[in-house]
Protein backbone atom coordinates (compact mmCIF):
# COMPACT_ATOMS: atom_id res chain seq x y z
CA UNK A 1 58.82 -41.47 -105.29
CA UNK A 2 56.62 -42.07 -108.36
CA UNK A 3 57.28 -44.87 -110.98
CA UNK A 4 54.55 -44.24 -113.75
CA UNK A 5 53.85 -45.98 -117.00
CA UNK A 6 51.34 -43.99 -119.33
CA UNK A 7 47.61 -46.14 -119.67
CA UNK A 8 48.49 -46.55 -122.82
CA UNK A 9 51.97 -47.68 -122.05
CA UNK A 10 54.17 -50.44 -122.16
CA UNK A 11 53.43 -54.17 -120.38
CA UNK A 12 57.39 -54.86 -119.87
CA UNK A 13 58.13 -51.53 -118.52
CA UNK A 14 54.97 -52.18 -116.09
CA UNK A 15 56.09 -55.23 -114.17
CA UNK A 16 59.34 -54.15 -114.03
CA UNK A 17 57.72 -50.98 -112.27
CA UNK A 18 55.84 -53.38 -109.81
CA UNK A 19 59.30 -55.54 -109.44
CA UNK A 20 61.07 -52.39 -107.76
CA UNK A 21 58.27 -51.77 -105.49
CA UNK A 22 56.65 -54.64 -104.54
CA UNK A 23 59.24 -57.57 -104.64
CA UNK A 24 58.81 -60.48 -107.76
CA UNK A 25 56.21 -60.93 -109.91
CA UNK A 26 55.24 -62.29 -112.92
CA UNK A 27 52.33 -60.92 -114.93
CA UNK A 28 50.17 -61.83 -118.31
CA UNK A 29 48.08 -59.81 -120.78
CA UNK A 30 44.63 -60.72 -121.11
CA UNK A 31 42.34 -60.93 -124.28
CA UNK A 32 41.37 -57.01 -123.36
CA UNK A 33 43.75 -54.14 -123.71
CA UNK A 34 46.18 -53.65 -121.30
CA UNK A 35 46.85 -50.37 -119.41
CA UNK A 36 48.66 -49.76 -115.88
CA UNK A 37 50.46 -47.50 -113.43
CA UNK A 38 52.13 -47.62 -110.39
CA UNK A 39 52.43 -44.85 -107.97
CA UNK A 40 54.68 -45.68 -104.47
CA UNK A 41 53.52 -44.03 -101.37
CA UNK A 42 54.19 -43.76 -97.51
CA UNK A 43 56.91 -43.47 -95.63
CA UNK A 44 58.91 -45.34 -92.77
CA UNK A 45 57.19 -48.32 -91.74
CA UNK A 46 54.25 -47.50 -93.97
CA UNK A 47 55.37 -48.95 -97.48
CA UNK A 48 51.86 -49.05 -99.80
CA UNK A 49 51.61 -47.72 -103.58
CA UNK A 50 48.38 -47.41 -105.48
CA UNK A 51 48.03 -49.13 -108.22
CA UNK A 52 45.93 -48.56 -111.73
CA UNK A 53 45.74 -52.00 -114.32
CA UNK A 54 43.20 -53.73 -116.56
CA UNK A 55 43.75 -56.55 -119.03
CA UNK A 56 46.23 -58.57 -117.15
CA UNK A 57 47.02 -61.01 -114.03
CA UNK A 58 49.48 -60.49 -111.61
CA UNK A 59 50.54 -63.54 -110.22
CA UNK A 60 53.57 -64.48 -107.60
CA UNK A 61 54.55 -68.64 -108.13
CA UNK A 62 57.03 -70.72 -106.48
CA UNK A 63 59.72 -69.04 -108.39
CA UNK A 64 58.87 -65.61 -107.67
CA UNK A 65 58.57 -67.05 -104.17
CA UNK A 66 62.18 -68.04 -104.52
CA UNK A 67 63.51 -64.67 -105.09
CA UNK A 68 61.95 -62.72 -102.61
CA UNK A 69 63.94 -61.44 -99.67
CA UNK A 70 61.19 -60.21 -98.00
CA UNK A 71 57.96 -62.10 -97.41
CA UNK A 72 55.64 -60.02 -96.19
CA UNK A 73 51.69 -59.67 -96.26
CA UNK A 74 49.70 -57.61 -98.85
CA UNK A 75 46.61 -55.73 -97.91
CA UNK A 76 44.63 -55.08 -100.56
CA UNK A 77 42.15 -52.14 -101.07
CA UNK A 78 40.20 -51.99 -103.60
CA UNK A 79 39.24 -48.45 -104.56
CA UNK A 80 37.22 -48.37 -107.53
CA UNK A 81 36.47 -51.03 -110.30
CA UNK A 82 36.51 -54.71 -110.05
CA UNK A 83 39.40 -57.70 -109.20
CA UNK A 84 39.58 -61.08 -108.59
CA UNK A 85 42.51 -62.35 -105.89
CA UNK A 86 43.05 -65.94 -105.21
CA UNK A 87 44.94 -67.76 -102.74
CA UNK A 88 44.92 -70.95 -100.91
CA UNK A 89 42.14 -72.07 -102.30
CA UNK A 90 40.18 -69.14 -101.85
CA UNK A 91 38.97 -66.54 -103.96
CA UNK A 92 37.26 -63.09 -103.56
CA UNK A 93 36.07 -61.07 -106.19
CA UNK A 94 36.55 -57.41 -104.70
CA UNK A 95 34.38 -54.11 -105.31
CA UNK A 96 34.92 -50.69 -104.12
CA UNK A 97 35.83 -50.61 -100.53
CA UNK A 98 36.45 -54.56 -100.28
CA UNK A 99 39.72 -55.18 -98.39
CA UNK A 100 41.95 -58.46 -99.00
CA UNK A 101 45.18 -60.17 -96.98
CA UNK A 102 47.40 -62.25 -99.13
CA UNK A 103 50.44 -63.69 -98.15
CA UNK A 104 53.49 -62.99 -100.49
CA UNK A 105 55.18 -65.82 -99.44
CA UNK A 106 52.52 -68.55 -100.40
CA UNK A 107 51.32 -68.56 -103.85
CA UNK A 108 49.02 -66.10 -105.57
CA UNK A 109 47.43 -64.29 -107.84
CA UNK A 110 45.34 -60.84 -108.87
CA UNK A 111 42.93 -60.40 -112.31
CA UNK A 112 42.50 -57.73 -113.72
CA UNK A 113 39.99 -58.05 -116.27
CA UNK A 114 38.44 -54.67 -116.60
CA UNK A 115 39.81 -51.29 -114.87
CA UNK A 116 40.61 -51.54 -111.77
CA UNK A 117 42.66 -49.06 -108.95
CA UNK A 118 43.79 -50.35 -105.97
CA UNK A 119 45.99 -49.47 -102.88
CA UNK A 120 48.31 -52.15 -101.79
CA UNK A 121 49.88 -51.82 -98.56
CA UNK A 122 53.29 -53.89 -96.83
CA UNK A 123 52.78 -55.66 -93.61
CA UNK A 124 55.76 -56.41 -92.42
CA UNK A 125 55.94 -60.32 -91.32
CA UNK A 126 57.27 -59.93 -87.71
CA UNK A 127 54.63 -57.51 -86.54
CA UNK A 128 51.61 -59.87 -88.69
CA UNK A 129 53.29 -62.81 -87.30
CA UNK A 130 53.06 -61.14 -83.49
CA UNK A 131 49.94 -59.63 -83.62
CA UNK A 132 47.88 -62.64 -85.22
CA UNK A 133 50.77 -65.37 -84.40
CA UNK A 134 49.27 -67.26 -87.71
CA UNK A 135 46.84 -69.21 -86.27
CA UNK A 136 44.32 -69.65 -88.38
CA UNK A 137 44.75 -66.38 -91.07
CA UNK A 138 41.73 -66.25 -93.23
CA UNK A 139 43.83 -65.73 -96.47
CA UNK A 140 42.40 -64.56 -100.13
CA UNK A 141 39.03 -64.18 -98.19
CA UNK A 142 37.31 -60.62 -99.24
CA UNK A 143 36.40 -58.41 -96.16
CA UNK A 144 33.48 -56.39 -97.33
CA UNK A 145 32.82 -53.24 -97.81
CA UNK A 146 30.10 -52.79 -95.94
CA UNK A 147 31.33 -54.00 -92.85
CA UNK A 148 32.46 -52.14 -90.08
CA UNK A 149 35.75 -53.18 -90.03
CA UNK A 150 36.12 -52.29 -93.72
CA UNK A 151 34.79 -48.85 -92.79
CA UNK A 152 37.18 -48.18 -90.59
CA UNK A 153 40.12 -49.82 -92.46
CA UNK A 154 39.36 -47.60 -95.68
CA UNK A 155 39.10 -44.79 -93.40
CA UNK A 156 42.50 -44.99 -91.74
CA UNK A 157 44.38 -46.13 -95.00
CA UNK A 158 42.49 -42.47 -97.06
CA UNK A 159 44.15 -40.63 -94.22
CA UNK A 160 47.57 -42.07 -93.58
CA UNK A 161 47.76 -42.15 -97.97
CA UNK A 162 47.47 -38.19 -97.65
CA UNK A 163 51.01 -37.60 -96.22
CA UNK A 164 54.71 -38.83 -97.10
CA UNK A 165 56.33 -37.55 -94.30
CA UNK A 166 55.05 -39.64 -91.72
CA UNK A 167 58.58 -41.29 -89.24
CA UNK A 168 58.95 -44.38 -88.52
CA UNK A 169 56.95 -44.40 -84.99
CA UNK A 170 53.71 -42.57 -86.71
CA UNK A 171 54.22 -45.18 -89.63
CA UNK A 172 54.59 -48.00 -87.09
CA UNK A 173 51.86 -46.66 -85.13
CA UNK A 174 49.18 -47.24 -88.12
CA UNK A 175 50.62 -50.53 -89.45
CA UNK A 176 50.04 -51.74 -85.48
CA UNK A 177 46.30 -50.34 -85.78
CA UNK A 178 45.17 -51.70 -88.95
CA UNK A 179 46.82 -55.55 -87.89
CA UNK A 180 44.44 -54.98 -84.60
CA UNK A 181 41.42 -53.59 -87.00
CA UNK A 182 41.54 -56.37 -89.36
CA UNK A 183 42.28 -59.19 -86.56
CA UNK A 184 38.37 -60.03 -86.31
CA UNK A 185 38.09 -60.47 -90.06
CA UNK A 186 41.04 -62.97 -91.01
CA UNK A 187 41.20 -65.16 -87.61
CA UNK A 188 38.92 -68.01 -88.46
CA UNK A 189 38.54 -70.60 -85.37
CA UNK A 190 40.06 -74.01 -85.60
CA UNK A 191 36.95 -75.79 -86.02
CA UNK A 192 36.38 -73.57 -88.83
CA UNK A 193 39.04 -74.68 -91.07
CA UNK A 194 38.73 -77.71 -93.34
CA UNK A 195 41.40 -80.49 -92.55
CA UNK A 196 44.12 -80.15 -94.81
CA UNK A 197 44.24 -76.52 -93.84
CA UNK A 198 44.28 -77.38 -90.09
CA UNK A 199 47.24 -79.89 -90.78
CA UNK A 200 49.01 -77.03 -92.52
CA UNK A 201 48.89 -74.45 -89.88
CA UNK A 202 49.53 -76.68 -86.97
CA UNK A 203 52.83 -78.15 -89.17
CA UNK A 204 53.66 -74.86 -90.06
CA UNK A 205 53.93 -73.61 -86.44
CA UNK A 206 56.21 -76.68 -85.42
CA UNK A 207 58.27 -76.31 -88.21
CA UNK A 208 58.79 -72.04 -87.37
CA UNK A 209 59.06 -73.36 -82.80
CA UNK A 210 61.38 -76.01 -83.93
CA UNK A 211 63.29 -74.44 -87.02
CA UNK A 212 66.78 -74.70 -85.21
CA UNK A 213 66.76 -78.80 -84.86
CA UNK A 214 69.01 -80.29 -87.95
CA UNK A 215 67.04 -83.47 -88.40
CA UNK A 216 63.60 -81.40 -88.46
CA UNK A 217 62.27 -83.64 -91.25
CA UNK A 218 58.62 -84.83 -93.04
CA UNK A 219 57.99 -87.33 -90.63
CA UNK A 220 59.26 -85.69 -87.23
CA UNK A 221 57.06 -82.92 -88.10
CA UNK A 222 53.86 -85.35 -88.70
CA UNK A 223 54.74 -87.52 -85.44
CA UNK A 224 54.77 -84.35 -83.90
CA UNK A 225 51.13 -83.07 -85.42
CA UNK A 226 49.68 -86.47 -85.09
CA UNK A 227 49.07 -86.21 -88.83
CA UNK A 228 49.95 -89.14 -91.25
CA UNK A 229 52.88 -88.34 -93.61
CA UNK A 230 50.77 -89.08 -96.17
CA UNK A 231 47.99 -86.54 -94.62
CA UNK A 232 50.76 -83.91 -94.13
CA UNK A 233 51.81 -84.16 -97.76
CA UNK A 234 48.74 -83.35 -99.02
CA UNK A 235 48.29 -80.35 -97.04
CA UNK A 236 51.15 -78.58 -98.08
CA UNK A 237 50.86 -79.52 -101.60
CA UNK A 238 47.10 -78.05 -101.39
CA UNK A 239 49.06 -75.07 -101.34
CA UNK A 240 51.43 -75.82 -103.70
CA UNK A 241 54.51 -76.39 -102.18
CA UNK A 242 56.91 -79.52 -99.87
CA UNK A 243 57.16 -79.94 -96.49
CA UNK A 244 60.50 -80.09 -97.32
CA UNK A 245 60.99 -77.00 -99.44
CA UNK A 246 58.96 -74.87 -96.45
CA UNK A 247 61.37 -76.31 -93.89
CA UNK A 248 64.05 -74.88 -96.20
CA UNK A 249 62.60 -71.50 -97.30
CA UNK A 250 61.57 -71.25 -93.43
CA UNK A 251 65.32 -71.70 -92.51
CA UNK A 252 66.29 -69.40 -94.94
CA UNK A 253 64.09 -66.56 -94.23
CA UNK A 254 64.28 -66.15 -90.47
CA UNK A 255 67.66 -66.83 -90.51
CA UNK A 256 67.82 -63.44 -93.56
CA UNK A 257 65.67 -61.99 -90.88
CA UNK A 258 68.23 -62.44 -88.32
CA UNK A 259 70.85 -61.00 -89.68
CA UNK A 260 69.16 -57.88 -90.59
CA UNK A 261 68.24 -57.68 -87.63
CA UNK A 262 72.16 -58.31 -85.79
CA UNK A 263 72.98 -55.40 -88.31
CA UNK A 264 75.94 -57.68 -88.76
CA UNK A 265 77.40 -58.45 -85.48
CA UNK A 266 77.37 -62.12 -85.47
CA UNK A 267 79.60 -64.98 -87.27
CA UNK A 268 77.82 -65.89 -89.95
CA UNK A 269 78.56 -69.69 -88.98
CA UNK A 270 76.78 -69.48 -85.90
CA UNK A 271 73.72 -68.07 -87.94
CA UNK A 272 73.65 -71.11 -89.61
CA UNK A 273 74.00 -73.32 -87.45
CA UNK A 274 71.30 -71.85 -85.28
CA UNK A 275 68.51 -71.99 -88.09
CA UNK A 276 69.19 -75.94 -88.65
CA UNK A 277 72.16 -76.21 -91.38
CA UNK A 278 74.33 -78.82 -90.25
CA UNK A 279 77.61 -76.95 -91.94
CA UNK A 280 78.91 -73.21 -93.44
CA UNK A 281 79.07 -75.15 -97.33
CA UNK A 282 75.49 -76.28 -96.83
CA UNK A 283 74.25 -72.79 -95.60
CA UNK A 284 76.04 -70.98 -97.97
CA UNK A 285 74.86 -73.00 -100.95
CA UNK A 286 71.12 -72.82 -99.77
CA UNK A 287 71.52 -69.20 -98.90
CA UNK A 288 73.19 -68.09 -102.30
CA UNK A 289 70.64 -70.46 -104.09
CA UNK A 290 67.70 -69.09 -102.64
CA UNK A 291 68.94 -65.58 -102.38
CA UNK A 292 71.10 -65.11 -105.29
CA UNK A 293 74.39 -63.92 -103.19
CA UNK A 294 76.71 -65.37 -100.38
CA UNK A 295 75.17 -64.65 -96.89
CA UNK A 296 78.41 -62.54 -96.61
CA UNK A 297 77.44 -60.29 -99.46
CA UNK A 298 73.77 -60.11 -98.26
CA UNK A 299 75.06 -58.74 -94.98
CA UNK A 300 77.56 -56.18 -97.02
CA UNK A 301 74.79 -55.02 -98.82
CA UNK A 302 72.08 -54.79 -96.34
CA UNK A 303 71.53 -51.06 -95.08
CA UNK A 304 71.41 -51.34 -91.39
């Protein structure tokens, strides 16, 4: 499948071209001309398209955030030219060969000030979230291209880009290798990590253990951290969000998971119930809020 707008083309058709394949995002023109394409690649488990742009910024907000059914990781590969990513605080400028992991449901953002080509490849949350179990990702932080690691990365990504025929257990097979390849490079140790990111992580993984408890709330999950509300507070909003509105978008997201993944078979009040709503009206609101449809019609139109 190939969605293509002409160098020379049109800005509006261009984000709507990185909409369909990569989930929400919003994007801006820069002082210097703009030109882009988007080209989807892969097959079964291995969803990546390369991508041409200069003159703009790509960015994904809490909005964006919002509407995306699917938050995955992004591994970035820069192939020729020059970009700037930035999340969490962090921010990489990336050359030829320089690899990237963002997090697509966190805020974030890509420059594009002069031309730049890229390959951007889907890593599926469950099989990030098993393999590196979130402890401590490096995000935003440029692995470079001289490393090792990056060698080998670029290397497996050239090869796997050169066929679209690949099923779903050769797909799987290289989405499981390059998690294990880039494991070194974006697990930074505890001690490493500056305090409000340490707060964050060790929050975050209480919140995800405990996700099914009704009254999980601000100050259960600080009591449980040994953080200060105050100290917890700040550490989310250093990455721009609420400890409330995570415990929500948390709920919301593993329980979407969930039902993908009971292709259907289950009462959709039970769901709820086991991912911490307290009744079907409050579910259903939060679901259709976050989602844009009734958890009903999400299962309907879900292709299991």
């Amino acid at each position: 499948m190939q969605i293509h707008t002409p160098l020379s083309g049109d800005f509006d058709r261009w984000i709507s071209d990185v909409n369909h394949i990569c989930g929400p995002f919003s994007a801006k023109p820069l002082e210097k001309e703009f030109a882009g394409n988007i080209h989807k690649m892969g097959g079964g488990a291995l969803e990546m398209s390369r991508v041409n742009i200069s003159g703009a910024q790509l960015f994904r907000g809490l909005d964006e955030i919002r509407r995306c059914d699917r938050p995955d990781f992004f591994c970035i590969f820069q192939l020729q030219g020059e970009s700037r990513v930035e999340q969490t605080g962090n921010a990489s400028t990336l050359v030829a060969g320089d690899i990237v992991l963002v997090d697509s449901a966190l805020p974030f953002s890509c420059t594009y000030t002069h031309e730049s080509q890229q390959i951007s490849l889907i890593l599926p949350r469950p099989i990030v979230e098993r393999t590196l179990n979130l402890s401590g990702i490096e995000l935003g932080i440029r692995i470079p291209c001289h490393s090792h690691i990056a060698s080998f990365a670029n290397h497996l990504i050239a090869e796997a880009a050169h066929y679209d025929n690949l099923d779903a257990e050769e797909s799987s097979a290289i989405v499981d290798s390059l998690i294990m390849l880039l494991k070194p490079s974006v697990i930074r140790s505890v001690g490493q990590q500056n305090p409000n990111e340490r707060i964050f992580l060790q929050a975050a993984s209480f919140i995800r253990e405990n996700i099914g408890d009704p009254s999980l709330s601000p100050k259960l999950v600080a009591n449980a951290t040994g953080a200060s509300v105050r100290s917890l507070y700040r550490a989310f909003s250093f990455r721009s969000m609420t400890v409330s509105d995570y415990i929500k978008t948390q709920r919301l997201e593993m329980c979407a998971d969930y039902l993908k993944a009971s292709k259907g078979k289950l009462n959709l009040t039970e769901a709820g119930y086991r991912f911490g709503f307290t009744s079907p009206s409050a579910f259903s609101t939060a679901f259709k809020q976050h989602f844009g449809i009734t958890p009903t019609h999400y299962c309907q139109q879900r292709v299991f």
